[in-house]
C-alpha atoms as a PDB file:
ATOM      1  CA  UNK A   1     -18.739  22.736   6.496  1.00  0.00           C
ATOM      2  CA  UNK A   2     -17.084  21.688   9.713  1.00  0.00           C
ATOM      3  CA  UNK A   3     -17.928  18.179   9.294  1.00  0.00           C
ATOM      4  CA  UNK A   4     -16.396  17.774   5.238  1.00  0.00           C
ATOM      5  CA  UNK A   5     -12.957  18.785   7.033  1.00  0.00           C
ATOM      6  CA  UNK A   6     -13.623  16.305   9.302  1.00  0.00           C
ATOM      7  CA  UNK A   7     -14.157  13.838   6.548  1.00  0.00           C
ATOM      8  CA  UNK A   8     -11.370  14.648   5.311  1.00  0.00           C
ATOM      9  CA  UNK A   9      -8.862  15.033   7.701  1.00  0.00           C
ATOM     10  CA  UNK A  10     -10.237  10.975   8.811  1.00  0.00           C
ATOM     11  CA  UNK A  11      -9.466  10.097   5.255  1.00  0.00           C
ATOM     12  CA  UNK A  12      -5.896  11.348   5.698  1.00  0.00           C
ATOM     13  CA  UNK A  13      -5.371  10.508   8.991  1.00  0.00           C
ATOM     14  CA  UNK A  14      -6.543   6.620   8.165  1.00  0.00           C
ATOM     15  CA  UNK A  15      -3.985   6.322   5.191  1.00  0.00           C
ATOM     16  CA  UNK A  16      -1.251   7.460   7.499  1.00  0.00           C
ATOM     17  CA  UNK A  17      -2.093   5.318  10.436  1.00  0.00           C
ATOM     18  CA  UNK A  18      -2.539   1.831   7.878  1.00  0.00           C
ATOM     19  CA  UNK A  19       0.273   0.354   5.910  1.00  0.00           C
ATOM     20  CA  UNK A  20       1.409  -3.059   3.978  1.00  0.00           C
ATOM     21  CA  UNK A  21       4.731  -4.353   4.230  1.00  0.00           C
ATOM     22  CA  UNK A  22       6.123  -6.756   2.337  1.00  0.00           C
ATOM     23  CA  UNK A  23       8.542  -9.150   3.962  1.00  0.00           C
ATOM     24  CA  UNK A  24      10.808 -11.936   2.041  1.00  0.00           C
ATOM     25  CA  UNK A  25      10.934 -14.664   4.848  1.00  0.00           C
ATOM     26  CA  UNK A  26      12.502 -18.152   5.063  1.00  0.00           C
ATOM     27  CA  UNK A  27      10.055 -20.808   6.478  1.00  0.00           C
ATOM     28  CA  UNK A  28      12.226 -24.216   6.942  1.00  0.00           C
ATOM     29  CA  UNK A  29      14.909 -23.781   4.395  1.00  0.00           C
ATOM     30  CA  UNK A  30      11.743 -22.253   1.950  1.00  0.00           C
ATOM     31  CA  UNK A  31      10.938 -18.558   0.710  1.00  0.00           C
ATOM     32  CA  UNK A  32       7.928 -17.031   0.827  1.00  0.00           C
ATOM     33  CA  UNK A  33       6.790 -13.231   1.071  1.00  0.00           C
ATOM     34  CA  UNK A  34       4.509 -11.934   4.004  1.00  0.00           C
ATOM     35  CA  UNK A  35       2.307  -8.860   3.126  1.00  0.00           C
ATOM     36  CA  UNK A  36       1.614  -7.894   6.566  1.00  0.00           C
ATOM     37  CA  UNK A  37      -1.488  -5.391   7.066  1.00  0.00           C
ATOM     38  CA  UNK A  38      -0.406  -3.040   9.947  1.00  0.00           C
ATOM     39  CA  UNK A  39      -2.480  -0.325  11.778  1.00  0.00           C
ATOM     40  CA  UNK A  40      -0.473   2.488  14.158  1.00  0.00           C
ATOM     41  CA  UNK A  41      -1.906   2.503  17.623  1.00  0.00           C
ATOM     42  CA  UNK A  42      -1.371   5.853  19.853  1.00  0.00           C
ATOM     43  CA  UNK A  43       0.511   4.464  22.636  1.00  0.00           C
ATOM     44  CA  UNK A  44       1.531   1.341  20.533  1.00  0.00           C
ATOM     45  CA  UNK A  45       3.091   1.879  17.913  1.00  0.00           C
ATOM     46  CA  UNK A  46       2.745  -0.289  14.464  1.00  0.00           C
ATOM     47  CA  UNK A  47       0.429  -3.272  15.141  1.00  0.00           C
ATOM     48  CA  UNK A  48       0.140  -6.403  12.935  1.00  0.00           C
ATOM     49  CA  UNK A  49      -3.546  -6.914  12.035  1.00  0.00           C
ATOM     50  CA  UNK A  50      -2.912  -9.640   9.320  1.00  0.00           C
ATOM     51  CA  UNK A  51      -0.289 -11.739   7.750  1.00  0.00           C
ATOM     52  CA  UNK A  52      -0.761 -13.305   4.149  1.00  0.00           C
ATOM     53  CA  UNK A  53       1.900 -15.475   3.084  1.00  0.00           C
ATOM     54  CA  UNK A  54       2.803 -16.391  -0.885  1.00  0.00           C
ATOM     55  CA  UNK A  55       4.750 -19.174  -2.005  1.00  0.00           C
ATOM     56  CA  UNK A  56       7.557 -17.960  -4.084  1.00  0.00           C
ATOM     57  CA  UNK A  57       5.772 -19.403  -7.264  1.00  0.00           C
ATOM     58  CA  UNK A  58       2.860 -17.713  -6.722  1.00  0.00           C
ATOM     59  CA  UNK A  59       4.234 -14.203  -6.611  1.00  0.00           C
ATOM     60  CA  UNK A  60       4.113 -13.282 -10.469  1.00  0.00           C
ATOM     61  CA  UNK A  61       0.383 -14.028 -10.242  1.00  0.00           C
ATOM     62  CA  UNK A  62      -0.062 -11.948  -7.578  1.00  0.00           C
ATOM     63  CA  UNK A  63       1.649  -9.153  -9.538  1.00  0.00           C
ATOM     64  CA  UNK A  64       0.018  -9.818 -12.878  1.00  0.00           C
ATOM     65  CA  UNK A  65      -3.258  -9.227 -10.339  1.00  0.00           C
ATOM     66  CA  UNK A  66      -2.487  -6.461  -8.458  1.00  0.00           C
ATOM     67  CA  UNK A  67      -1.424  -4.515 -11.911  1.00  0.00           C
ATOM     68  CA  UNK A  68      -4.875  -5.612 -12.955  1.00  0.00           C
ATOM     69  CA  UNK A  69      -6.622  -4.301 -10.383  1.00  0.00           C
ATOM     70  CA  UNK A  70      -4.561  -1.159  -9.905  1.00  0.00           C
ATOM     71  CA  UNK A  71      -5.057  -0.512 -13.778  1.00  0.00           C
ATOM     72  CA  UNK A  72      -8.898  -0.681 -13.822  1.00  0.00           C
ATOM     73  CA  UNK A  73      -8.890   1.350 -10.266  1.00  0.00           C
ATOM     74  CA  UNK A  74      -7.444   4.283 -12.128  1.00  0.00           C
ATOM     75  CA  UNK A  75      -9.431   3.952 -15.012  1.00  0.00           C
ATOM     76  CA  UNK A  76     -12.603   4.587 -13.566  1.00  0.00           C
ATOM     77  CA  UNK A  77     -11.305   7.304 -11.652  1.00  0.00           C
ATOM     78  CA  UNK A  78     -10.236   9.231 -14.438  1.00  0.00           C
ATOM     79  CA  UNK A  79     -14.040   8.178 -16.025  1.00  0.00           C
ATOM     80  CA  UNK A  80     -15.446   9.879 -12.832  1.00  0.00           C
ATOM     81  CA  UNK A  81     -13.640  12.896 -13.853  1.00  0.00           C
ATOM     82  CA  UNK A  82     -11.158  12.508 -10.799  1.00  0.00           C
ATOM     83  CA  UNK A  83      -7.686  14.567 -11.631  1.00  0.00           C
ATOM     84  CA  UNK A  84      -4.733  12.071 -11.136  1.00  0.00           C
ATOM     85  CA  UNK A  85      -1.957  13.178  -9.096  1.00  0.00           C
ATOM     86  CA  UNK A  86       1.541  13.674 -11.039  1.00  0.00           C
ATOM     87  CA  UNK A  87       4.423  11.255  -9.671  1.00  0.00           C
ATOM     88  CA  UNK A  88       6.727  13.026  -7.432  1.00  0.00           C
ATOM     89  CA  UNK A  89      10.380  13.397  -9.004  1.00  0.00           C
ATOM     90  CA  UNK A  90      12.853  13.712  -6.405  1.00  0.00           C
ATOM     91  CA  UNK A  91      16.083  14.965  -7.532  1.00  0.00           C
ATOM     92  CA  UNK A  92      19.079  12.958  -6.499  1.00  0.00           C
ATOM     93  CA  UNK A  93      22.528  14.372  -6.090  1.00  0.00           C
ATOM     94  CA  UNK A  94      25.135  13.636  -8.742  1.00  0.00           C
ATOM     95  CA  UNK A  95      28.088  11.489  -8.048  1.00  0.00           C
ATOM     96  CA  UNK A  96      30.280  13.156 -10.657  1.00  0.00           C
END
């Protein structure tokens, strides 16, 4: 028993210490995006692991992709029988 909640607290713990940002950058008068995979280090901080740049023109195939692969992720999830979680609604304050 003791070491499932260790599998599982690792499995949390490594989604909260990894992250992708993406970064709109101009490279000699030219845009690109950077997806930058970082990794926190105790001590550290964020550390940059790798950087993938994408020419502007190839960004809507990179999004036609990653809906792709997203898509058939979740599919065979919910064929495993896996519950989905619900989005989270946050509730805004009205301006009126």
């Amino acid at each position: 028993m003791h070491s499932s909640n260790t599998a599982q607290e690792v499995a949390r713990d490594t989604g909260q210490n990894q992250k992708v940002e993406v970064v709109v950058e101009n490279r000699d008068g030219v845009d690109c995006v950077a997806l930058k995979y970082l990794t926190w280090t105790e001590g550290l901080g964020w550390c940059c692991q790798k950087t993938i740049r994408v020419e502007s023109e190839q960004l809507d195939e990179l999004h036609r992709a990653i809906t792709v692969a997203r898509h058939r992720v979740r599919r065979r999830r919910a064929e495993a029988g896996e519950v989905s979680q619900p989005a989270q609604v946050i509730q805004l304050p009205s301006l009126s």
